[in-house]
PDB file of N, CA and C in Angstrom:
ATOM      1  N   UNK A   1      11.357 -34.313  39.686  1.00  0.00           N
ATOM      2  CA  UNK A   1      10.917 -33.151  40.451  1.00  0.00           C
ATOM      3  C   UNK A   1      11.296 -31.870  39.715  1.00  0.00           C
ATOM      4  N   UNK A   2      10.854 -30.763  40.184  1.00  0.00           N
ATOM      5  CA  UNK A   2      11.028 -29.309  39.556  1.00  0.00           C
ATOM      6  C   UNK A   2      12.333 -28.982  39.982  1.00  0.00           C
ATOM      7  N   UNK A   3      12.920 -27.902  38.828  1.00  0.00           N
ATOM      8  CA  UNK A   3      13.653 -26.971  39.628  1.00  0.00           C
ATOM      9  C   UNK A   3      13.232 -25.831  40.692  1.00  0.00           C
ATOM     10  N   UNK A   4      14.285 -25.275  41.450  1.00  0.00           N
ATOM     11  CA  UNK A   4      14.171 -24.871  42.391  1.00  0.00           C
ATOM     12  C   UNK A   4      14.805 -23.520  42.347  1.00  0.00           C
ATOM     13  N   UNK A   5      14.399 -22.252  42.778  1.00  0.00           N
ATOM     14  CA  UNK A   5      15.016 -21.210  43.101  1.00  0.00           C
ATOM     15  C   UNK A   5      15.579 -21.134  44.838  1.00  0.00           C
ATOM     16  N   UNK A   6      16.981 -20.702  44.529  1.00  0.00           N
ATOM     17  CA  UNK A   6      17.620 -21.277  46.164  1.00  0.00           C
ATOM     18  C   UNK A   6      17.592 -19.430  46.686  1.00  0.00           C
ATOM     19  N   UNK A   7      18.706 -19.528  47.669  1.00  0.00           N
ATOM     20  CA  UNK A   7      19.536 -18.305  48.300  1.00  0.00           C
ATOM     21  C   UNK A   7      19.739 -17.412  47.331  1.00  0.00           C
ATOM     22  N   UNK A   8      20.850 -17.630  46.556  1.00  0.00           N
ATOM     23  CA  UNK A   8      21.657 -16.592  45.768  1.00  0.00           C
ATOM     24  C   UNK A   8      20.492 -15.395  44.785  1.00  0.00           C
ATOM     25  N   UNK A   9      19.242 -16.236  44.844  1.00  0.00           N
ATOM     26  CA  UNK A   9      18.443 -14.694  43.754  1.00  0.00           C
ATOM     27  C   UNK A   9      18.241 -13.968  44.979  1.00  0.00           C
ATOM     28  N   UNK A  10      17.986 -13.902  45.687  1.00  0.00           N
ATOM     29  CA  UNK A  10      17.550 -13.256  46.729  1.00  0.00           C
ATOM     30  C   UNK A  10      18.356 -11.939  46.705  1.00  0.00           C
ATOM     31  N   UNK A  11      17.585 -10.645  46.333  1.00  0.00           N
ATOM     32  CA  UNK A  11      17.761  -9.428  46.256  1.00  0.00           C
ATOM     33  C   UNK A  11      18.368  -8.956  44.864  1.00  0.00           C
ATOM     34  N   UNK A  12      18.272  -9.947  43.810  1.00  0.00           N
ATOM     35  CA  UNK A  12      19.138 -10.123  43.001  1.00  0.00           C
ATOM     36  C   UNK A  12      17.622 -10.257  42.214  1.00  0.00           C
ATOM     37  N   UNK A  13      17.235 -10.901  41.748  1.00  0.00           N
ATOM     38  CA  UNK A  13      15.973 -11.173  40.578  1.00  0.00           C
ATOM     39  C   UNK A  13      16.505 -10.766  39.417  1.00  0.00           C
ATOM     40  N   UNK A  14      17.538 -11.486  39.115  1.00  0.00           N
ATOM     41  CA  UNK A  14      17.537 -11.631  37.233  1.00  0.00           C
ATOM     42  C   UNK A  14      16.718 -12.549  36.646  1.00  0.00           C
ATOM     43  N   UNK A  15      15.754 -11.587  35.653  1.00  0.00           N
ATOM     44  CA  UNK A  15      14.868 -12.220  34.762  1.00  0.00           C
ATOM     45  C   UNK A  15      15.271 -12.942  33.833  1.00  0.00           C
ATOM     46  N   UNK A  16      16.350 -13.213  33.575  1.00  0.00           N
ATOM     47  CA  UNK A  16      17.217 -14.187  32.697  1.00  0.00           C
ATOM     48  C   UNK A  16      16.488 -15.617  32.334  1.00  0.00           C
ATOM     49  N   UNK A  17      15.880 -16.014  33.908  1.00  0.00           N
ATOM     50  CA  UNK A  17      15.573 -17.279  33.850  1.00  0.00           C
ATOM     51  C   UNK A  17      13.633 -17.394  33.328  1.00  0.00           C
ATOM     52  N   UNK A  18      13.364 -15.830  33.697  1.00  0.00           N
ATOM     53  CA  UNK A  18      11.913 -15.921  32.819  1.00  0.00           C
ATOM     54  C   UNK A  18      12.070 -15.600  31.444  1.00  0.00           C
ATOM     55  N   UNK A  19      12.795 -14.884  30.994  1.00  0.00           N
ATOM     56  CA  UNK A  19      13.068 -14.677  29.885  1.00  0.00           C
ATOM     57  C   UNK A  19      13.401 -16.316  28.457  1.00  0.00           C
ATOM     58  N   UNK A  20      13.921 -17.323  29.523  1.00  0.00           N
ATOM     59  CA  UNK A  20      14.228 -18.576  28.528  1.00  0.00           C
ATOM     60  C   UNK A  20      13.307 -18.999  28.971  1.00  0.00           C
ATOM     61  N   UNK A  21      12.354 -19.180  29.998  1.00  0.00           N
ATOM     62  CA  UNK A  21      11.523 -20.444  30.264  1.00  0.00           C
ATOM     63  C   UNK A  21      10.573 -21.072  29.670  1.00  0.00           C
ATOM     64  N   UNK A  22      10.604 -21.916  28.626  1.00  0.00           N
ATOM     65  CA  UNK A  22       9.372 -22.335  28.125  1.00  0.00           C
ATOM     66  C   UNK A  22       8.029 -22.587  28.685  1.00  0.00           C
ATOM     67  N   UNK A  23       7.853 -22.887  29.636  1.00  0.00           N
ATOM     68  CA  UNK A  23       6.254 -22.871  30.390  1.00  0.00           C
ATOM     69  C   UNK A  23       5.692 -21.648  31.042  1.00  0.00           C
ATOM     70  N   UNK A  24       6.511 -20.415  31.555  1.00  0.00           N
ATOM     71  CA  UNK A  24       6.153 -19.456  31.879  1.00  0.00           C
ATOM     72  C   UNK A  24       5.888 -20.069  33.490  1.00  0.00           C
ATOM     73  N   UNK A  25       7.229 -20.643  34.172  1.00  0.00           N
ATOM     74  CA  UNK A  25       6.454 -20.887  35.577  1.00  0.00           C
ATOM     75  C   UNK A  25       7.455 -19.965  36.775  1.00  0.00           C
ATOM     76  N   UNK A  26       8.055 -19.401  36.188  1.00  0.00           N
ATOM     77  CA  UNK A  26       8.994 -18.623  36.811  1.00  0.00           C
ATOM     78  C   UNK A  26       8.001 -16.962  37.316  1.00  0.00           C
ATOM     79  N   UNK A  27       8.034 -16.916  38.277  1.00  0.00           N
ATOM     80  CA  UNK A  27       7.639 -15.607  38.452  1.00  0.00           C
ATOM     81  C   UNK A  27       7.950 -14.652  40.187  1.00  0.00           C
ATOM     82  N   UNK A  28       7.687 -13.689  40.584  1.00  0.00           N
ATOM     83  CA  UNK A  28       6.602 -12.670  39.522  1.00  0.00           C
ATOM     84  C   UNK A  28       7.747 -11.809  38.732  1.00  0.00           C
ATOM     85  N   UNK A  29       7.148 -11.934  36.973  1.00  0.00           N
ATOM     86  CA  UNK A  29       7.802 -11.213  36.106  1.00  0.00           C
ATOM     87  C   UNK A  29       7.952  -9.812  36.381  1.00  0.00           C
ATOM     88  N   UNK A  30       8.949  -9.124  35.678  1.00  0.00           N
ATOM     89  CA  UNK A  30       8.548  -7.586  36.087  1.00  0.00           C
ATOM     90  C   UNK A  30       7.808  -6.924  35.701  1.00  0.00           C
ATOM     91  N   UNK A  31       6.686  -7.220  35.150  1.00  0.00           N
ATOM     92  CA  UNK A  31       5.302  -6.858  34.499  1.00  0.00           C
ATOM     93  C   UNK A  31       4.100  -7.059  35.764  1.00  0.00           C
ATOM     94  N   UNK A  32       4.797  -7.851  36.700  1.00  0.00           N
ATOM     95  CA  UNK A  32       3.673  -8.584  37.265  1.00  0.00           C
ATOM     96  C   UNK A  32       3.424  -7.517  38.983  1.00  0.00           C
ATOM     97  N   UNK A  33       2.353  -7.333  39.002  1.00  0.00           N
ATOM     98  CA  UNK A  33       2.332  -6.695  40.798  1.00  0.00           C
ATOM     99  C   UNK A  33       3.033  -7.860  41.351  1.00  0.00           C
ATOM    100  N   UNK A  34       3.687  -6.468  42.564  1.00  0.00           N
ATOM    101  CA  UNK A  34       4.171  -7.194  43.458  1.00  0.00           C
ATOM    102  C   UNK A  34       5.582  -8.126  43.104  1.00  0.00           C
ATOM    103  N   UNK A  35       6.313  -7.821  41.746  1.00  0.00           N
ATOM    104  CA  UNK A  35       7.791  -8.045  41.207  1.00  0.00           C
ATOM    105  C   UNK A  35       8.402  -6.928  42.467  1.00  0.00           C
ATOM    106  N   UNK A  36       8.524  -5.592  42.923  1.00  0.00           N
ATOM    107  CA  UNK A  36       9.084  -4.919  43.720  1.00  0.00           C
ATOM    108  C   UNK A  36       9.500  -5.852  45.005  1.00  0.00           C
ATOM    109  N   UNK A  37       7.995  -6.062  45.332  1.00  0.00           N
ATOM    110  CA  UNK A  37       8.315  -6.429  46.860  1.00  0.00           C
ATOM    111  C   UNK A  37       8.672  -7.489  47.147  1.00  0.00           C
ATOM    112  N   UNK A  38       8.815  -8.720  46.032  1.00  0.00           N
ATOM    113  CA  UNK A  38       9.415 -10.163  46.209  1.00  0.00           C
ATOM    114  C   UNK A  38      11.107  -9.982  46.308  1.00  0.00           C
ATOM    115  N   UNK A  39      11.201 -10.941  46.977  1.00  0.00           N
ATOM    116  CA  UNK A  39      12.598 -10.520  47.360  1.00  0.00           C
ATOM    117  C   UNK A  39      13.515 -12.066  46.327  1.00  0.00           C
ATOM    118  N   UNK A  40      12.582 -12.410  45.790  1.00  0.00           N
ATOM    119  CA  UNK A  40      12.943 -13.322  44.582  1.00  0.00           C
ATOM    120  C   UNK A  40      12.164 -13.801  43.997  1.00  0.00           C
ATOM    121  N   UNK A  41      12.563 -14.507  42.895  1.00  0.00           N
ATOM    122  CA  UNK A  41      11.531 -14.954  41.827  1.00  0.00           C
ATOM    123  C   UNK A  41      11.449 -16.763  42.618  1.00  0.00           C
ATOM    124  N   UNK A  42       9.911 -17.285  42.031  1.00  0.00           N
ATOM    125  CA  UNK A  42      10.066 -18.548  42.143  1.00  0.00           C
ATOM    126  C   UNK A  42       9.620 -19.258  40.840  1.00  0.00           C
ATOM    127  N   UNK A  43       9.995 -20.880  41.030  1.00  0.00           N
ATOM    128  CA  UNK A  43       9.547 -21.445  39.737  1.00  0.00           C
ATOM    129  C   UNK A  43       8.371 -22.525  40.669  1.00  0.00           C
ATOM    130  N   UNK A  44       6.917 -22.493  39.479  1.00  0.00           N
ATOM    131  CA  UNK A  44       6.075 -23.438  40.228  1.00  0.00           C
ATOM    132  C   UNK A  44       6.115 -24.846  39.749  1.00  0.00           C
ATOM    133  N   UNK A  45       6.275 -25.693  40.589  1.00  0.00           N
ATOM    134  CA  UNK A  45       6.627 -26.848  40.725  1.00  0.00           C
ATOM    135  C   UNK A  45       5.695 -28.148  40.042  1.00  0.00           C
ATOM    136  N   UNK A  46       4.309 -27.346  39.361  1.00  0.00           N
ATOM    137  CA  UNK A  46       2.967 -27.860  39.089  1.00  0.00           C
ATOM    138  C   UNK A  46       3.206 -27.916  37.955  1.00  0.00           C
ATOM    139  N   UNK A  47       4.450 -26.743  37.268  1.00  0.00           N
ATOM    140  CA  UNK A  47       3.768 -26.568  35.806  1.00  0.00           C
ATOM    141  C   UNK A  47       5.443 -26.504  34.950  1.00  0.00           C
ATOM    142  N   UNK A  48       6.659 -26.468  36.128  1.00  0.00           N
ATOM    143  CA  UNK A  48       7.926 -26.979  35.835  1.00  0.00           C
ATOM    144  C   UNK A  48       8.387 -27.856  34.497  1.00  0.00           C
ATOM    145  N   UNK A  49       8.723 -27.911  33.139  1.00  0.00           N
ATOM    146  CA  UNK A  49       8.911 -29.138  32.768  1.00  0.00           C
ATOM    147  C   UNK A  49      10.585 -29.930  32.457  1.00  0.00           C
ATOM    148  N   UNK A  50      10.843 -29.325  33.848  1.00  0.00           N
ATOM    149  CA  UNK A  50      12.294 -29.872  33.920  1.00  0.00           C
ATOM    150  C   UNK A  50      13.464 -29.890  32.806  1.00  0.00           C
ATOM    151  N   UNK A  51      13.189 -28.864  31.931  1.00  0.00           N
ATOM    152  CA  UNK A  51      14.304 -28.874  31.212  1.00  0.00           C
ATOM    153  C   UNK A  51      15.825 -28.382  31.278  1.00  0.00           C
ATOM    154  N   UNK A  52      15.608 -27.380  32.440  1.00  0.00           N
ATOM    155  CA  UNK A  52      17.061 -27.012  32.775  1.00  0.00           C
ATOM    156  C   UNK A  52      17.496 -25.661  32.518  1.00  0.00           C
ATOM    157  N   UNK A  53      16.620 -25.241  30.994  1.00  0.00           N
ATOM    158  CA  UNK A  53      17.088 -23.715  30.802  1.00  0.00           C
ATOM    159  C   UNK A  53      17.515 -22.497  31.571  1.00  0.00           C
ATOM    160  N   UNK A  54      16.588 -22.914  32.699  1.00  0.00           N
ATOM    161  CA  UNK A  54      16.882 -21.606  33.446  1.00  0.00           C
ATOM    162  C   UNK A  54      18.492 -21.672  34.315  1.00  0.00           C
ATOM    163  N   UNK A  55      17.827 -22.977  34.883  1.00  0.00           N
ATOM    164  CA  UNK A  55      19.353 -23.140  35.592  1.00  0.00           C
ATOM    165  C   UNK A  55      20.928 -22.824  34.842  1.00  0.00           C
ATOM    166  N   UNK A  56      20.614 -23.227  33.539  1.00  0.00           N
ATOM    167  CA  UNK A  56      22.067 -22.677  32.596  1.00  0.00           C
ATOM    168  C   UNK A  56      21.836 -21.060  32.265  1.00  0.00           C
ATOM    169  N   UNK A  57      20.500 -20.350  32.394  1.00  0.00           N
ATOM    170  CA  UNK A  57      20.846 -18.984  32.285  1.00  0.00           C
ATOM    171  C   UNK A  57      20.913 -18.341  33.457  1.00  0.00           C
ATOM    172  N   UNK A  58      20.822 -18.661  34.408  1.00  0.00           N
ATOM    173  CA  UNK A  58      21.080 -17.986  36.374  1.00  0.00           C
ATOM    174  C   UNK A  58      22.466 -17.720  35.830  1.00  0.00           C
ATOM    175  N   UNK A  59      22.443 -16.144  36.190  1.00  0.00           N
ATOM    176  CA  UNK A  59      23.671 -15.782  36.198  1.00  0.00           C
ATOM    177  C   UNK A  59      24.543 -15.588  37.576  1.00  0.00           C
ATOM    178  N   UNK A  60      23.337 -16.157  38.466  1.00  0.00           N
ATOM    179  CA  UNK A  60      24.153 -16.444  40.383  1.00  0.00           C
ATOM    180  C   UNK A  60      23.827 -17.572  40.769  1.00  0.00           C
ATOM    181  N   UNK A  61      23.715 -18.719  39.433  1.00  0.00           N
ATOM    182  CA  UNK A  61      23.422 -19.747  39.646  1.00  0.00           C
ATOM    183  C   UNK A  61      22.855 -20.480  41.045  1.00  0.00           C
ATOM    184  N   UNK A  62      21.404 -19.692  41.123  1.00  0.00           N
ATOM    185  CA  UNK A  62      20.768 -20.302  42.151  1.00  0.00           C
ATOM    186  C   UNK A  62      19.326 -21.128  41.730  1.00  0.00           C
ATOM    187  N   UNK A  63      19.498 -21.579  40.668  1.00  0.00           N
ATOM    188  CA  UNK A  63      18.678 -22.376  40.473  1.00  0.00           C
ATOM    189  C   UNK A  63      18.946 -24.046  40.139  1.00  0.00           C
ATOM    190  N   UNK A  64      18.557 -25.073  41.184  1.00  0.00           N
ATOM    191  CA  UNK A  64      19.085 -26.254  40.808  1.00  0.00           C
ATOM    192  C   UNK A  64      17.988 -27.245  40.887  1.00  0.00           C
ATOM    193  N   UNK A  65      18.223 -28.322  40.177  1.00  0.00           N
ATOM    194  CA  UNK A  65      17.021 -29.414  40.028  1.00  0.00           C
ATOM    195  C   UNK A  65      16.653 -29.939  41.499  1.00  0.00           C
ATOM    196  N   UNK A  66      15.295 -30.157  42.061  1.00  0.00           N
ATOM    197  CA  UNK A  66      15.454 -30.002  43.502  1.00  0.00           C
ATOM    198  C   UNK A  66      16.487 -31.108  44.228  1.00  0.00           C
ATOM    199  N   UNK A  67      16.665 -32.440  43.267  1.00  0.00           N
ATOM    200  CA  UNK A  67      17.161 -33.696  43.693  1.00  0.00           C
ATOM    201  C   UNK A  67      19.179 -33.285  44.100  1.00  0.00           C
ATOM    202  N   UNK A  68      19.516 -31.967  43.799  1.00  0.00           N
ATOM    203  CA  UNK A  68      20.424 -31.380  44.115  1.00  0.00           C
ATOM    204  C   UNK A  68      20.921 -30.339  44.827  1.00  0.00           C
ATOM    205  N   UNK A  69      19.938 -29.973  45.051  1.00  0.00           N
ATOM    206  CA  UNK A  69      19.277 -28.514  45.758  1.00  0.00           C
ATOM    207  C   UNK A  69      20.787 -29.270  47.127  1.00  0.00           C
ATOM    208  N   UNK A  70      21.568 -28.025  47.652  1.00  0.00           N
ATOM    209  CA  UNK A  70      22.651 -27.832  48.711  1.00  0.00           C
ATOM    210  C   UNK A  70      21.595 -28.453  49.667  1.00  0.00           C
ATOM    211  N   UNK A  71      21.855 -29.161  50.638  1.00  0.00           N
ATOM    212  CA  UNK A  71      21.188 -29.011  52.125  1.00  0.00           C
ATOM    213  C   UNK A  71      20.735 -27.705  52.774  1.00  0.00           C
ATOM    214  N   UNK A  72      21.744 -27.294  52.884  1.00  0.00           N
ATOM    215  CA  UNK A  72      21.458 -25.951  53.439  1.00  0.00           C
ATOM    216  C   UNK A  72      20.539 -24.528  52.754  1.00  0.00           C
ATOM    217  N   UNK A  73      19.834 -25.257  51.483  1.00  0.00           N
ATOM    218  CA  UNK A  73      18.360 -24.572  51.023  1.00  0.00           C
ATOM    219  C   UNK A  73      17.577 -25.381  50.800  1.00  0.00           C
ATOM    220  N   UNK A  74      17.626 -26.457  51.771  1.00  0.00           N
ATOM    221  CA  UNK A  74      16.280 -27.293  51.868  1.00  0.00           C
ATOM    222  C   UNK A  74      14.787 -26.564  51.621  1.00  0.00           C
ATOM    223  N   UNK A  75      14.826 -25.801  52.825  1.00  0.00           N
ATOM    224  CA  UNK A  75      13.326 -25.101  52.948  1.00  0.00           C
ATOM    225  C   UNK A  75      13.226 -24.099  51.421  1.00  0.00           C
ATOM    226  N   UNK A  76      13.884 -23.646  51.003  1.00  0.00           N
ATOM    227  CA  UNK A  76      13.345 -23.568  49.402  1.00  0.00           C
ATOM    228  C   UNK A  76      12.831 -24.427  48.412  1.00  0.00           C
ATOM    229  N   UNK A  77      12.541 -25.138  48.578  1.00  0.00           N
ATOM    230  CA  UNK A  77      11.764 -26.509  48.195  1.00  0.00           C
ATOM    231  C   UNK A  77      10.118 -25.751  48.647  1.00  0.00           C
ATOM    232  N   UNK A  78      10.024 -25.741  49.690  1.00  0.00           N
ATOM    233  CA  UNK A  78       8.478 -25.617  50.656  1.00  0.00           C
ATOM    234  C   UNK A  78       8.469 -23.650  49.923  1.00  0.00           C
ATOM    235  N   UNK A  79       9.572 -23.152  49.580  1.00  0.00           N
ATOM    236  CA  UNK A  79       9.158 -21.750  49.803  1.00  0.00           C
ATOM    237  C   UNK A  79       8.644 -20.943  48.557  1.00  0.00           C
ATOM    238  N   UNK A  80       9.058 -22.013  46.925  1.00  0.00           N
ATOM    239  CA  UNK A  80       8.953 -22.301  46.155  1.00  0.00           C
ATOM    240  C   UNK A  80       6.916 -22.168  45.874  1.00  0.00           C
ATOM    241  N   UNK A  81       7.179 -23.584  46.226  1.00  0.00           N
ATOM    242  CA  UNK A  81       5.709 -24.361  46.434  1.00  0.00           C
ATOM    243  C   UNK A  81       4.769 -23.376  47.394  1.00  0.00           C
ATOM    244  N   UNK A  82       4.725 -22.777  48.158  1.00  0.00           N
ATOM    245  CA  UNK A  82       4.254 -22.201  48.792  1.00  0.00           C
ATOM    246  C   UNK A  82       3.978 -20.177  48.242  1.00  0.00           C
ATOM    247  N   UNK A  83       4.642 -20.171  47.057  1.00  0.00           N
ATOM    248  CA  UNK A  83       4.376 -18.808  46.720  1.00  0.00           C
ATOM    249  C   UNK A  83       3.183 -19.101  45.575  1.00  0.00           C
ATOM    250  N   UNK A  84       3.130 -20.258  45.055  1.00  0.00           N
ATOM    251  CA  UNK A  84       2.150 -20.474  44.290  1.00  0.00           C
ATOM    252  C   UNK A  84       0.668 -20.946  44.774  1.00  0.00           C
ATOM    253  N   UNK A  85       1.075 -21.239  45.905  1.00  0.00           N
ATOM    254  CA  UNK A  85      -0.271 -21.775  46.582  1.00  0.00           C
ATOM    255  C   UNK A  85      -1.376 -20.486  47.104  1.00  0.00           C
ATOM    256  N   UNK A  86      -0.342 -19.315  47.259  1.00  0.00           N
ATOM    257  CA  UNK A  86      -1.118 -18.142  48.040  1.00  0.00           C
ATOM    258  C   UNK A  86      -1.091 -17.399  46.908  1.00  0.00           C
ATOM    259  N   UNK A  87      -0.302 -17.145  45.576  1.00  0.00           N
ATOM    260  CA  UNK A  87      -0.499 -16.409  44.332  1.00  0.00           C
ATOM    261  C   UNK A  87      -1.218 -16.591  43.782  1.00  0.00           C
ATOM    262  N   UNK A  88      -1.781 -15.731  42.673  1.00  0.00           N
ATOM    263  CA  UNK A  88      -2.624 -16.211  41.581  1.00  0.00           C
ATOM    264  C   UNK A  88      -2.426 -16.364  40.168  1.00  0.00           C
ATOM    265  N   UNK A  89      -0.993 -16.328  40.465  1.00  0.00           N
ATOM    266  CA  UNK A  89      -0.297 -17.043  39.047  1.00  0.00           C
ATOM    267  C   UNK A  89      -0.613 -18.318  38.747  1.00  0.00           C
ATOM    268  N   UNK A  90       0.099 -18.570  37.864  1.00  0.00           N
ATOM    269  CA  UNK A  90       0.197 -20.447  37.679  1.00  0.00           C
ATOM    270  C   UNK A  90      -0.766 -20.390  36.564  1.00  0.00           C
TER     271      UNK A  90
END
């Protein structure tokens, strides 16, 4: 499964983790409309290739492989997946 952006970016959006990502699935970059009003970045789960980079550059380490993801950011799993479905990234 993909990694996951949890709690901790939230209001926080360090580009750290778009900055290493080899597939470019992390977004919205700060280039991108609508980087202001997200209240975090997500990674899409379609185009993910599980390598980990980002998670070792989160500097509020809120990014984890989903099969580890805390309980208590379950629904970041769905919230993830769900910014790509209504975006037109990807």
């Amino acid at each position: 499964m993909a990694y996951v952006i949890a709690q901790p970016c939230i209001g926080v959006k360090d580009t750290a983790c778009v900055d290493i990502c080899p597939c470019d699935c992390i977004h919205p970059t700060k280039n991108e409309a609508g980087f202001a009003d997200s209240p975090m970045l997500h990674i899409d789960p379609d185009h993910c290739i599980n390598c980990g980079m980002c998670q070792e550059e989160c500097p509020v380490r809120a990014i984890f492989p989903e099969e580890d993801l805390p309980a208590e950011w379950a629904s970041f799993v769905e919230r993830n997946a769900a910014y790509y479905r209504k975006s037109p990234v990807g």
